[in-house]
Protein backbone atom coordinates (compact mmCIF):
# COMPACT_ATOMS: atom_id res chain seq x y z
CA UNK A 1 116.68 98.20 127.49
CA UNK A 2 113.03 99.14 128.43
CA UNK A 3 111.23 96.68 130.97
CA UNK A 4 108.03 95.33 130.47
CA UNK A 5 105.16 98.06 131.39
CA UNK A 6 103.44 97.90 134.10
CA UNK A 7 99.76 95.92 133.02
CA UNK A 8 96.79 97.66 133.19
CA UNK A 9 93.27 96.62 134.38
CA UNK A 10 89.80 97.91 133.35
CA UNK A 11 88.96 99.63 130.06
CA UNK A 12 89.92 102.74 127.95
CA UNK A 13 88.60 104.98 125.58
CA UNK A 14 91.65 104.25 123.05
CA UNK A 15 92.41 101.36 121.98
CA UNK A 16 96.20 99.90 121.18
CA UNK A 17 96.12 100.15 117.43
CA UNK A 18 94.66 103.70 117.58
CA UNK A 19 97.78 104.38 120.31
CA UNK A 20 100.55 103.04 118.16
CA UNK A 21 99.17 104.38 115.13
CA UNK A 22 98.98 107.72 117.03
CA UNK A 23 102.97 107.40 118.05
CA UNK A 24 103.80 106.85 114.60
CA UNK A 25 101.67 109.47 112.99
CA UNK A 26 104.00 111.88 115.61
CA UNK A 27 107.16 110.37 114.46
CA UNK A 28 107.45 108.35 111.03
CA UNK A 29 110.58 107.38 112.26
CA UNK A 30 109.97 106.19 115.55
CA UNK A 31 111.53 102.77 117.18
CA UNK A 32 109.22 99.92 118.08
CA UNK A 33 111.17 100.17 121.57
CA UNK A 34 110.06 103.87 121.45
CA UNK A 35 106.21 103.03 120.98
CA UNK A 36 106.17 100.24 122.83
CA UNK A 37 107.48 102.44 125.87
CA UNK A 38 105.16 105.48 124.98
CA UNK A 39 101.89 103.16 124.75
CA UNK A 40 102.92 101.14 127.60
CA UNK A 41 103.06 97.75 125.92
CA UNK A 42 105.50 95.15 125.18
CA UNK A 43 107.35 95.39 121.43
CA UNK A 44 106.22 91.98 120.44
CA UNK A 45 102.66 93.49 121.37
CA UNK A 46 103.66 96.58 118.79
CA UNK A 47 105.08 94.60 116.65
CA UNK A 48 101.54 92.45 116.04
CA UNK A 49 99.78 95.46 116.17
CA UNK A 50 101.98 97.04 113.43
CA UNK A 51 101.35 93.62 111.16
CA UNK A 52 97.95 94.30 111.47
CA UNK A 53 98.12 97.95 110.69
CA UNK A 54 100.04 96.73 107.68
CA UNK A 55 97.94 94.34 107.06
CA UNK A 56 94.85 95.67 106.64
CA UNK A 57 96.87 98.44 104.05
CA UNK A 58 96.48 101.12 107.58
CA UNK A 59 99.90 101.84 107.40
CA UNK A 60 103.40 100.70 105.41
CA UNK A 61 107.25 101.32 105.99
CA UNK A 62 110.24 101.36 104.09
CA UNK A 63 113.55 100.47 105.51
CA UNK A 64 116.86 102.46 105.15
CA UNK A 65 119.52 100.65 107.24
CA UNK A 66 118.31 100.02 110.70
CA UNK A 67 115.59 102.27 110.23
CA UNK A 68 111.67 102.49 109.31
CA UNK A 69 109.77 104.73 107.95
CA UNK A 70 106.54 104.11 108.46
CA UNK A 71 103.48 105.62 106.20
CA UNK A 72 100.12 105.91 107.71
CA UNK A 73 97.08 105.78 104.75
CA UNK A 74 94.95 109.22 105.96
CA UNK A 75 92.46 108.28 103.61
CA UNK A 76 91.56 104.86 104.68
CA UNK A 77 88.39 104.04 106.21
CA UNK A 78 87.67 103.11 109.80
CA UNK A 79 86.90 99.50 109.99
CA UNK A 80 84.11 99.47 112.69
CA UNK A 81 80.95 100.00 111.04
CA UNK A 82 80.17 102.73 113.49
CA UNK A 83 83.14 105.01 112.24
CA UNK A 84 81.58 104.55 108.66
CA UNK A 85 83.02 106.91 106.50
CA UNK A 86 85.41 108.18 109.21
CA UNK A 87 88.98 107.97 107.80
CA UNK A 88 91.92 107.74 109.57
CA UNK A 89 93.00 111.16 109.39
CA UNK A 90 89.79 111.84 111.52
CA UNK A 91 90.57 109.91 113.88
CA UNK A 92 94.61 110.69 114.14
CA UNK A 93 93.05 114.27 114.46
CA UNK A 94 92.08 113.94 117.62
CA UNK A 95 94.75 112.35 118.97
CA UNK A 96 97.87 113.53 117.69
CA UNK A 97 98.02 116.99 119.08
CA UNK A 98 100.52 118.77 121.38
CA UNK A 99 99.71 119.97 124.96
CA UNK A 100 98.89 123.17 123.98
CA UNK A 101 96.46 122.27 121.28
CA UNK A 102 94.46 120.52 123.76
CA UNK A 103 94.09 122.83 126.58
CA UNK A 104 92.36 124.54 123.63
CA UNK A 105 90.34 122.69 122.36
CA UNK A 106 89.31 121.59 126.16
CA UNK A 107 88.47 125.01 126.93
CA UNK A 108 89.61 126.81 130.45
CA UNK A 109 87.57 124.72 132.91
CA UNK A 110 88.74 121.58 131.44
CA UNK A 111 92.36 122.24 130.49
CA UNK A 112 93.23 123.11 134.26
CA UNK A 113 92.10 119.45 135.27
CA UNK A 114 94.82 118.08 132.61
């Protein structure tokens, strides 16, 4: 079983929702347990965040034994009126991309601080 992660102090750039709905938009399949280790929060803490998500029509699952399948809305609208018009696709742009993708994007100066 995965501990509790280590707690972290000061801000970030990303916030939790964006995270988990970044680890699901990399695997539809993923565990809670899975997320929960990859963002570095607890899986109660995923599991509100993933209410929300579905909530708020972000993101829905369907079950097939013990597993979800989650379904992220690309279309839907930021909520924060300065992302008007942004959709979630934008932002899941950004931040679901493999290692390679963003020493790219980065450039050479900045990928070799990565």
């Amino acid at each position: 079983m995965v501990g509790v992660p280590e707690p972290h102090s000061g801000w970030t750039f990303i916030t939790s929702h964006a995270r988990v709905l970044a680890a699901i938009a990399d695997n539809p399949n993923v565990r809670i347990r899975d997320i929960a280790a990859h963002c570095r929060l607890t899986e109660r803490a995923v599991q509100r965040i993933i209410s929300d998500l579905e909530q708020d029509g972000y993101l829905s699952h369907t079950r097939d034994g013990r597993t979800n399948t989650y379904r992220i809305e690309p279309d839907k609208v930021l909520r924060h009126p300065a992302e008007a018009g942004l959709s979630v696709a934008s932002l899941l742009s950004l931040l679901v991309q493999d290692e390679t993708d963003r020493g790219k994007a980065l450039g050479p100066t900045m990928a070799h601080t990565l």
